[in-house]
PDB file of N, CA and C in Angstrom:
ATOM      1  N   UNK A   1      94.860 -60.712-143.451  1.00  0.00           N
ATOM      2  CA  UNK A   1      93.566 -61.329-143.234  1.00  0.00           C
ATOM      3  C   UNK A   1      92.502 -60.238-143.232  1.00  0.00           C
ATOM      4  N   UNK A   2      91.616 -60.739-143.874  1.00  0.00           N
ATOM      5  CA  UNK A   2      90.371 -59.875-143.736  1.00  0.00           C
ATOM      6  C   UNK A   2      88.910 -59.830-143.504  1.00  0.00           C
ATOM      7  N   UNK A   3      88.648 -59.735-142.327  1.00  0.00           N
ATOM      8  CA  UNK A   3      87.194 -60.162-141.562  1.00  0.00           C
ATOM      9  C   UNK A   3      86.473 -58.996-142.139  1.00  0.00           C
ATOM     10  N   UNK A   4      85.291 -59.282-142.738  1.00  0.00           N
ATOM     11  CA  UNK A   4      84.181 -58.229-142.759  1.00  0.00           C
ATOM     12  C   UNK A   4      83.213 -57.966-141.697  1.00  0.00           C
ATOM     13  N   UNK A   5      83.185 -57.086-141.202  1.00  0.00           N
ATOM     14  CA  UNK A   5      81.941 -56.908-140.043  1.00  0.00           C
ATOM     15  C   UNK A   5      80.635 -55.639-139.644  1.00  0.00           C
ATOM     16  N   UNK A   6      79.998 -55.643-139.243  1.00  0.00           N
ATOM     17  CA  UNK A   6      78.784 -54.842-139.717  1.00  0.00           C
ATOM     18  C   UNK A   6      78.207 -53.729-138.806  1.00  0.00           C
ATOM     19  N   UNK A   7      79.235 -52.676-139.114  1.00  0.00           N
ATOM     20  CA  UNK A   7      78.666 -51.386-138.320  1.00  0.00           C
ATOM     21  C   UNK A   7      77.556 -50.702-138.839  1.00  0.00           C
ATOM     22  N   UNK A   8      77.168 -50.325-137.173  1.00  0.00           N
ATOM     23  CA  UNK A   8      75.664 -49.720-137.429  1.00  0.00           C
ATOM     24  C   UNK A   8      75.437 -48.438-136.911  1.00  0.00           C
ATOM     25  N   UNK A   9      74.997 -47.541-137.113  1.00  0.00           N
ATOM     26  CA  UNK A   9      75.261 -45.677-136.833  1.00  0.00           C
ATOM     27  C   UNK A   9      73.735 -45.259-136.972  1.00  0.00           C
ATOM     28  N   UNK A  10      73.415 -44.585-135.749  1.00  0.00           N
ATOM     29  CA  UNK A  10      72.108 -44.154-135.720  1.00  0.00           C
ATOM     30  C   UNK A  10      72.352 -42.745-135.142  1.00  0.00           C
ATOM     31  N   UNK A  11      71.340 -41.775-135.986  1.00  0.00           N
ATOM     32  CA  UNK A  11      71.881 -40.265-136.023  1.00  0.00           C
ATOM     33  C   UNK A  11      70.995 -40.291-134.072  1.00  0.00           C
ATOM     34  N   UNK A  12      71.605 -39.517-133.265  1.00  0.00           N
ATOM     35  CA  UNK A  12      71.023 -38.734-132.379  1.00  0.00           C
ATOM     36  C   UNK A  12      70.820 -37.299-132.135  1.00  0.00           C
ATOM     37  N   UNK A  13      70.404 -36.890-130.966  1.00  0.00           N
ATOM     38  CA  UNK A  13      70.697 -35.579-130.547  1.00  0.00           C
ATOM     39  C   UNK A  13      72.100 -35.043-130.990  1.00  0.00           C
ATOM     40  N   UNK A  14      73.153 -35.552-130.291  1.00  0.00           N
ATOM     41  CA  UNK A  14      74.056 -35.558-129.859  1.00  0.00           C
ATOM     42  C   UNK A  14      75.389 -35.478-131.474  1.00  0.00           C
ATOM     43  N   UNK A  15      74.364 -36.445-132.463  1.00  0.00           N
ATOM     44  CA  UNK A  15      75.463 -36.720-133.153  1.00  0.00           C
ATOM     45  C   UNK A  15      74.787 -38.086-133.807  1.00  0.00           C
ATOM     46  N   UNK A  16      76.107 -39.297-133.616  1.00  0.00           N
ATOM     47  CA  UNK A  16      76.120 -40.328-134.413  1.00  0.00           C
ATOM     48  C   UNK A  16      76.399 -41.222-133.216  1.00  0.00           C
ATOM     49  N   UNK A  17      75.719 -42.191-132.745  1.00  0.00           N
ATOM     50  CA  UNK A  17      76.484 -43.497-132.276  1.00  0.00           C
ATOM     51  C   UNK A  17      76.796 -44.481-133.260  1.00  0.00           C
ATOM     52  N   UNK A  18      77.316 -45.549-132.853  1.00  0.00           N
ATOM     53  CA  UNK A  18      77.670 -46.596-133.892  1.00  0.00           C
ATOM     54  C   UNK A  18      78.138 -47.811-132.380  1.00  0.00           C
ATOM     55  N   UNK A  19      77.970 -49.336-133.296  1.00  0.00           N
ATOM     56  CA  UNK A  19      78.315 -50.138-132.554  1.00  0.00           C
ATOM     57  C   UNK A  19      78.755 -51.192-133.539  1.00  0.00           C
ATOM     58  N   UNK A  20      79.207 -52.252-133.558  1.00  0.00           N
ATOM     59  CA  UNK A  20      79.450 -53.670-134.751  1.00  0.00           C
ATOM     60  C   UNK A  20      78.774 -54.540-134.415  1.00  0.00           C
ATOM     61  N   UNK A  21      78.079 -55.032-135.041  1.00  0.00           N
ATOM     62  CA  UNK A  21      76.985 -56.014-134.549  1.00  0.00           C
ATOM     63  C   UNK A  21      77.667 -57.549-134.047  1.00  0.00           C
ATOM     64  N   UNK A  22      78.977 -57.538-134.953  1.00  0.00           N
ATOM     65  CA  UNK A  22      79.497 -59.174-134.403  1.00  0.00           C
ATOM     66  C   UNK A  22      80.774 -58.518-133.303  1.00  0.00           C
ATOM     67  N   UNK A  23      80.767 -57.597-132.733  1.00  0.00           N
ATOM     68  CA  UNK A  23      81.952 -57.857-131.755  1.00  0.00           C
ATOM     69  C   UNK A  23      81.312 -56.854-130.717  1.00  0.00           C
ATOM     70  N   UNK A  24      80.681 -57.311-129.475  1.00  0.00           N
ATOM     71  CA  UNK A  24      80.323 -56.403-128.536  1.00  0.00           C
ATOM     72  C   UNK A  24      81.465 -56.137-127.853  1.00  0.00           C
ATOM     73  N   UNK A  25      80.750 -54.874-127.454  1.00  0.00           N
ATOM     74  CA  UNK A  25      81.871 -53.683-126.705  1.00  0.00           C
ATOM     75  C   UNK A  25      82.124 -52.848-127.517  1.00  0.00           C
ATOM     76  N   UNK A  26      82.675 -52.876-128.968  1.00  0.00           N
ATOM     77  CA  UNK A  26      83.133 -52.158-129.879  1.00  0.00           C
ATOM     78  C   UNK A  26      81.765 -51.050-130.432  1.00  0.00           C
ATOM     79  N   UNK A  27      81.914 -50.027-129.415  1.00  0.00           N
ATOM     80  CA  UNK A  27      80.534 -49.450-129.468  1.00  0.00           C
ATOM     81  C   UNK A  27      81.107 -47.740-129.512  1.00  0.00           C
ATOM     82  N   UNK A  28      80.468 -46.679-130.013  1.00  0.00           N
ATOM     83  CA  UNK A  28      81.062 -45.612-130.096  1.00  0.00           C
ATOM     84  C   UNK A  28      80.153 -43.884-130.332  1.00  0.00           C
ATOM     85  N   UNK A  29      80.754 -42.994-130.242  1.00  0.00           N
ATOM     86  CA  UNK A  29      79.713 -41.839-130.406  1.00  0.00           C
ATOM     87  C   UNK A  29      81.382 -40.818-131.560  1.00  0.00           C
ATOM     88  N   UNK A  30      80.185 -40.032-132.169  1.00  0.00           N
ATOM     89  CA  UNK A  30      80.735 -38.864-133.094  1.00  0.00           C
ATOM     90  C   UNK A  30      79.926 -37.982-133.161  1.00  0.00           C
ATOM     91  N   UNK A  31      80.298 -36.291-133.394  1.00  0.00           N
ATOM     92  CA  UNK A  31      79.596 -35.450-133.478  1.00  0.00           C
ATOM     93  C   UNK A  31      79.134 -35.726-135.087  1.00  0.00           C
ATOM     94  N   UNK A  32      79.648 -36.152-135.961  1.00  0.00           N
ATOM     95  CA  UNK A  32      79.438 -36.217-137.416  1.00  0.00           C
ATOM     96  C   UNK A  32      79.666 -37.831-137.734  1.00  0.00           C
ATOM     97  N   UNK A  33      79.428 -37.899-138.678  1.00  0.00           N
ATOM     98  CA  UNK A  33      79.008 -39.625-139.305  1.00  0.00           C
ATOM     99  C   UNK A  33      80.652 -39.879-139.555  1.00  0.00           C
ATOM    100  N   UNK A  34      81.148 -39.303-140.325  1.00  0.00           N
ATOM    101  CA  UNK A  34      82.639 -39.638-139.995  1.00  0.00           C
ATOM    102  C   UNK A  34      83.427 -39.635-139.508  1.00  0.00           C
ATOM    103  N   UNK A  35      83.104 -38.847-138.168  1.00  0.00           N
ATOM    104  CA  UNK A  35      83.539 -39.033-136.596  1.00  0.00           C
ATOM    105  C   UNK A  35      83.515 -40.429-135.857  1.00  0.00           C
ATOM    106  N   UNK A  36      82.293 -40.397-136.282  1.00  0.00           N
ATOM    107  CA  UNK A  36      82.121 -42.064-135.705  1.00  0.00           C
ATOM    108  C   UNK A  36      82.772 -43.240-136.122  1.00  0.00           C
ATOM    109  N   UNK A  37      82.448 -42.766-137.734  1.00  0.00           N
ATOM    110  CA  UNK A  37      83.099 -44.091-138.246  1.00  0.00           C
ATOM    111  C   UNK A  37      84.609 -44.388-137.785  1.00  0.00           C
ATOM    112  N   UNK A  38      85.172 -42.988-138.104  1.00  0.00           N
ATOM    113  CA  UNK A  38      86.760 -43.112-137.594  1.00  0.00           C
ATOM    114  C   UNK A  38      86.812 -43.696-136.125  1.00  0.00           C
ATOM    115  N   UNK A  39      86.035 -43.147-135.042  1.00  0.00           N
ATOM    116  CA  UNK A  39      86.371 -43.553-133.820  1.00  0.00           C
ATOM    117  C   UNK A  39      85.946 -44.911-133.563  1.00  0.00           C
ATOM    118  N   UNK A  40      84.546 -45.567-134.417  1.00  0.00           N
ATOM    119  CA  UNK A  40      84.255 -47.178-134.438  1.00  0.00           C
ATOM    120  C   UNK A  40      85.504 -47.969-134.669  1.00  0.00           C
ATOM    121  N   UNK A  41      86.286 -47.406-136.152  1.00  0.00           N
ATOM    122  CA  UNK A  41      87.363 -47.800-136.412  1.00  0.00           C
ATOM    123  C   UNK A  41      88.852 -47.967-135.131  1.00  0.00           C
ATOM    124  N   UNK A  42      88.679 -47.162-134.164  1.00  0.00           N
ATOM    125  CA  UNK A  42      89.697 -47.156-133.042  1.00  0.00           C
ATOM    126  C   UNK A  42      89.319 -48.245-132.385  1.00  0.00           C
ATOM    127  N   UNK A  43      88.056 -47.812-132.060  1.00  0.00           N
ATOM    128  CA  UNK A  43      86.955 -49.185-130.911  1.00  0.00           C
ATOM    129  C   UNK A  43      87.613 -50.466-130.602  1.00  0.00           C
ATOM    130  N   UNK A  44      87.282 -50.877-132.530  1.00  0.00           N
ATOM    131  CA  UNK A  44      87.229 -52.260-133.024  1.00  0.00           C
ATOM    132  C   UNK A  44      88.901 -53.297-132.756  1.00  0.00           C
ATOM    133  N   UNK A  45      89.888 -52.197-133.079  1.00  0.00           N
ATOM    134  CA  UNK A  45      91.436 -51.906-132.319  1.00  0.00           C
ATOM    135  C   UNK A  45      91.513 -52.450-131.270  1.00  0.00           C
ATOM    136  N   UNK A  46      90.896 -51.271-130.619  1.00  0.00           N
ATOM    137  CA  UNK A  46      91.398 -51.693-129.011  1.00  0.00           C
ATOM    138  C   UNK A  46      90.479 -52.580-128.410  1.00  0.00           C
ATOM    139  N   UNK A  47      89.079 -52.764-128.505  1.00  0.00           N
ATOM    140  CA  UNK A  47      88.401 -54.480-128.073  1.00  0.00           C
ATOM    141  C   UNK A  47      89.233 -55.850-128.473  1.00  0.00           C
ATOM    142  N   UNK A  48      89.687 -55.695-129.836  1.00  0.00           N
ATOM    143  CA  UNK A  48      90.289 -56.843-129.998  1.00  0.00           C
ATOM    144  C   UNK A  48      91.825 -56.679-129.390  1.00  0.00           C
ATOM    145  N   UNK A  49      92.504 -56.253-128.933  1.00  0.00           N
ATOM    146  CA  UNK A  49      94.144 -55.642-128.315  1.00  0.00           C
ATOM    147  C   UNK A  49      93.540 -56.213-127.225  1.00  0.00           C
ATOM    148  N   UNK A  50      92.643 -55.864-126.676  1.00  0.00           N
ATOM    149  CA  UNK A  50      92.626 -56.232-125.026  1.00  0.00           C
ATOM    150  C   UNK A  50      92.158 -57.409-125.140  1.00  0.00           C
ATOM    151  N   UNK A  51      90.937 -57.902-125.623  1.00  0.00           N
ATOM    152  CA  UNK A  51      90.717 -58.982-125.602  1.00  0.00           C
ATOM    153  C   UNK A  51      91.647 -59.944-125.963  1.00  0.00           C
ATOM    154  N   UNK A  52      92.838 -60.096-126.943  1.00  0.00           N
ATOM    155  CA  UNK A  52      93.853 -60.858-126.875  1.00  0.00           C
ATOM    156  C   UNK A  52      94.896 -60.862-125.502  1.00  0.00           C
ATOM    157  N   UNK A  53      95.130 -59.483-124.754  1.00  0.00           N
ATOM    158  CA  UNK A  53      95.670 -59.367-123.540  1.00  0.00           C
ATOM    159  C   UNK A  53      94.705 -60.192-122.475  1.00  0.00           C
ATOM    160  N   UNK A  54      94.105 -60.079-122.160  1.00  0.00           N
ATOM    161  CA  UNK A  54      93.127 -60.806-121.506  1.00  0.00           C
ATOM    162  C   UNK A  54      93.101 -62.197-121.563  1.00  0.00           C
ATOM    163  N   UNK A  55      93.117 -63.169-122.845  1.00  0.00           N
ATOM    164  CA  UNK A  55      93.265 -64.225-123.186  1.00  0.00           C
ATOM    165  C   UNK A  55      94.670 -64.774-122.814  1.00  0.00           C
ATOM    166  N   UNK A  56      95.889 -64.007-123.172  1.00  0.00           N
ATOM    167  CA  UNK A  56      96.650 -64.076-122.727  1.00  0.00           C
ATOM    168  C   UNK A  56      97.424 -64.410-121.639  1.00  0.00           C
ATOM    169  N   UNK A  57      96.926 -63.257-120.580  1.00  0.00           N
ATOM    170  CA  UNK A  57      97.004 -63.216-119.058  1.00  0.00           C
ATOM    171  C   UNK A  57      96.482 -64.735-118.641  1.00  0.00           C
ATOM    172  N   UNK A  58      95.067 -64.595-119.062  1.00  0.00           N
ATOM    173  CA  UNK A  58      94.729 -66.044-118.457  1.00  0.00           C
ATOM    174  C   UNK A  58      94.881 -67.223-118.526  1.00  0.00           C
ATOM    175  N   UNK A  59      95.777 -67.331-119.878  1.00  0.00           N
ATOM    176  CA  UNK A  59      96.436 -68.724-120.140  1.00  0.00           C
ATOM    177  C   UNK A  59      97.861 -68.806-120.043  1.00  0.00           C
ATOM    178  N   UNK A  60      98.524 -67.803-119.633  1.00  0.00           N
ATOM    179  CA  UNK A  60      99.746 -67.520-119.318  1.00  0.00           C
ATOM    180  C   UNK A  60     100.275 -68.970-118.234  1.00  0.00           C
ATOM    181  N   UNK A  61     101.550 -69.303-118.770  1.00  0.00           N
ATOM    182  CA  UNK A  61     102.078 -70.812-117.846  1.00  0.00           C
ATOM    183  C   UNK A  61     101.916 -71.860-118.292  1.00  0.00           C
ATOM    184  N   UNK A  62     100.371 -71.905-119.368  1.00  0.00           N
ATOM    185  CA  UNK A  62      99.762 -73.216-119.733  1.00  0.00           C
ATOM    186  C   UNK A  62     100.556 -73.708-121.222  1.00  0.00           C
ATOM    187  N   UNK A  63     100.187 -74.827-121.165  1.00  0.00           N
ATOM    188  CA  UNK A  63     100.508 -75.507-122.558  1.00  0.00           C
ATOM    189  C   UNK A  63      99.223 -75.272-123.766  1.00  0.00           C
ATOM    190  N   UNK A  64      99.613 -74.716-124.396  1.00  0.00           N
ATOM    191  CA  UNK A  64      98.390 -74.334-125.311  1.00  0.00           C
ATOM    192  C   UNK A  64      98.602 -73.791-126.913  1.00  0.00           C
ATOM    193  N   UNK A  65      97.920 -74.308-127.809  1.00  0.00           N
ATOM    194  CA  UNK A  65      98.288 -74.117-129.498  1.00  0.00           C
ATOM    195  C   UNK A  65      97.476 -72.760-129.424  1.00  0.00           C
ATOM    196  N   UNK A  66      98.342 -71.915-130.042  1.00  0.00           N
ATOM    197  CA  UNK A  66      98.068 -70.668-131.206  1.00  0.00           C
ATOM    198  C   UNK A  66      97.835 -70.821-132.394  1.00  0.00           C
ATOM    199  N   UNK A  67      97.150 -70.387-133.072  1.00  0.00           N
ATOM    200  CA  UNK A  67      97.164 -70.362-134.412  1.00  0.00           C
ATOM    201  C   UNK A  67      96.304 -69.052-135.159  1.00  0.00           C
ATOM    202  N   UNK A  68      96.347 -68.987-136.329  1.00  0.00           N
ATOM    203  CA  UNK A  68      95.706 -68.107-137.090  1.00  0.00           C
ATOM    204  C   UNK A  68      94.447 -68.308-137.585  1.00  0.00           C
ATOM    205  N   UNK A  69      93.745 -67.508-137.654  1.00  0.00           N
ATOM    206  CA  UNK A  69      92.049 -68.682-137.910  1.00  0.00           C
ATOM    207  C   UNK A  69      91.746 -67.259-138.937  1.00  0.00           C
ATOM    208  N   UNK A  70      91.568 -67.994-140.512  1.00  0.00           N
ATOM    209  CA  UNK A  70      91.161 -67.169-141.373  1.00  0.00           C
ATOM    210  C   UNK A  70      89.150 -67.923-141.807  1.00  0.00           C
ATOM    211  N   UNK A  71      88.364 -66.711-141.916  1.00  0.00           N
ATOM    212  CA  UNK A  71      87.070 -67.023-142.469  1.00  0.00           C
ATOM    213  C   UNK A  71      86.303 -66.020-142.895  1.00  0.00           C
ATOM    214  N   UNK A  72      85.560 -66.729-143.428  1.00  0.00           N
ATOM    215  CA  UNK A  72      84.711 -66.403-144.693  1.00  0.00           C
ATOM    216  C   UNK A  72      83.792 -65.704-144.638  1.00  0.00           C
ATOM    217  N   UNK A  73      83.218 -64.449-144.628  1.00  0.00           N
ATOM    218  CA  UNK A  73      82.063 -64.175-143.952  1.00  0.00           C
ATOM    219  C   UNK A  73      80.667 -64.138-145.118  1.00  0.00           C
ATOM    220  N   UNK A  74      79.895 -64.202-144.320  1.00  0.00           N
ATOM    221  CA  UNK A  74      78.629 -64.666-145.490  1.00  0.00           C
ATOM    222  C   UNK A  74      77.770 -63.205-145.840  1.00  0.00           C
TER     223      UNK A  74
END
């Protein structure tokens, strides 16, 4: 499956931040632009890992459908 989504990198002092505009939290810093990107790329990983743990935990016991949800992005 393949979601497209829209990182954004603004040079600072410091370097590069970056964040994805459709998945908050997934927010990040690099000394270089491809620092960032690589470490946005970890971010985006582990927001969605936990956020499925999380979902998880809290529906844990219940009766409830899983499924795969593929879409389209514009």
């Amino acid at each position: 499956m393949q979601v497209q989504l829209t990182a954004v990198f603004k040079e600072v002092a410091e370097g590069y931040i970056g964040f994805v505009e459709e998945l908050p939290g997934a927010n990040t810093q690099g000394a270089t632009l491809e620092e960032a990107r690589a470490n946005l790329a970890e971010a985006i990983q582990l927001v969605l890992e936990a956020n499925r743990a999380l979902a998880q935990e809290s529906l844990e016991g219940q009766d409830v459908i899983r499924e795969s949800v593929t879409i389209t992005a514009a």
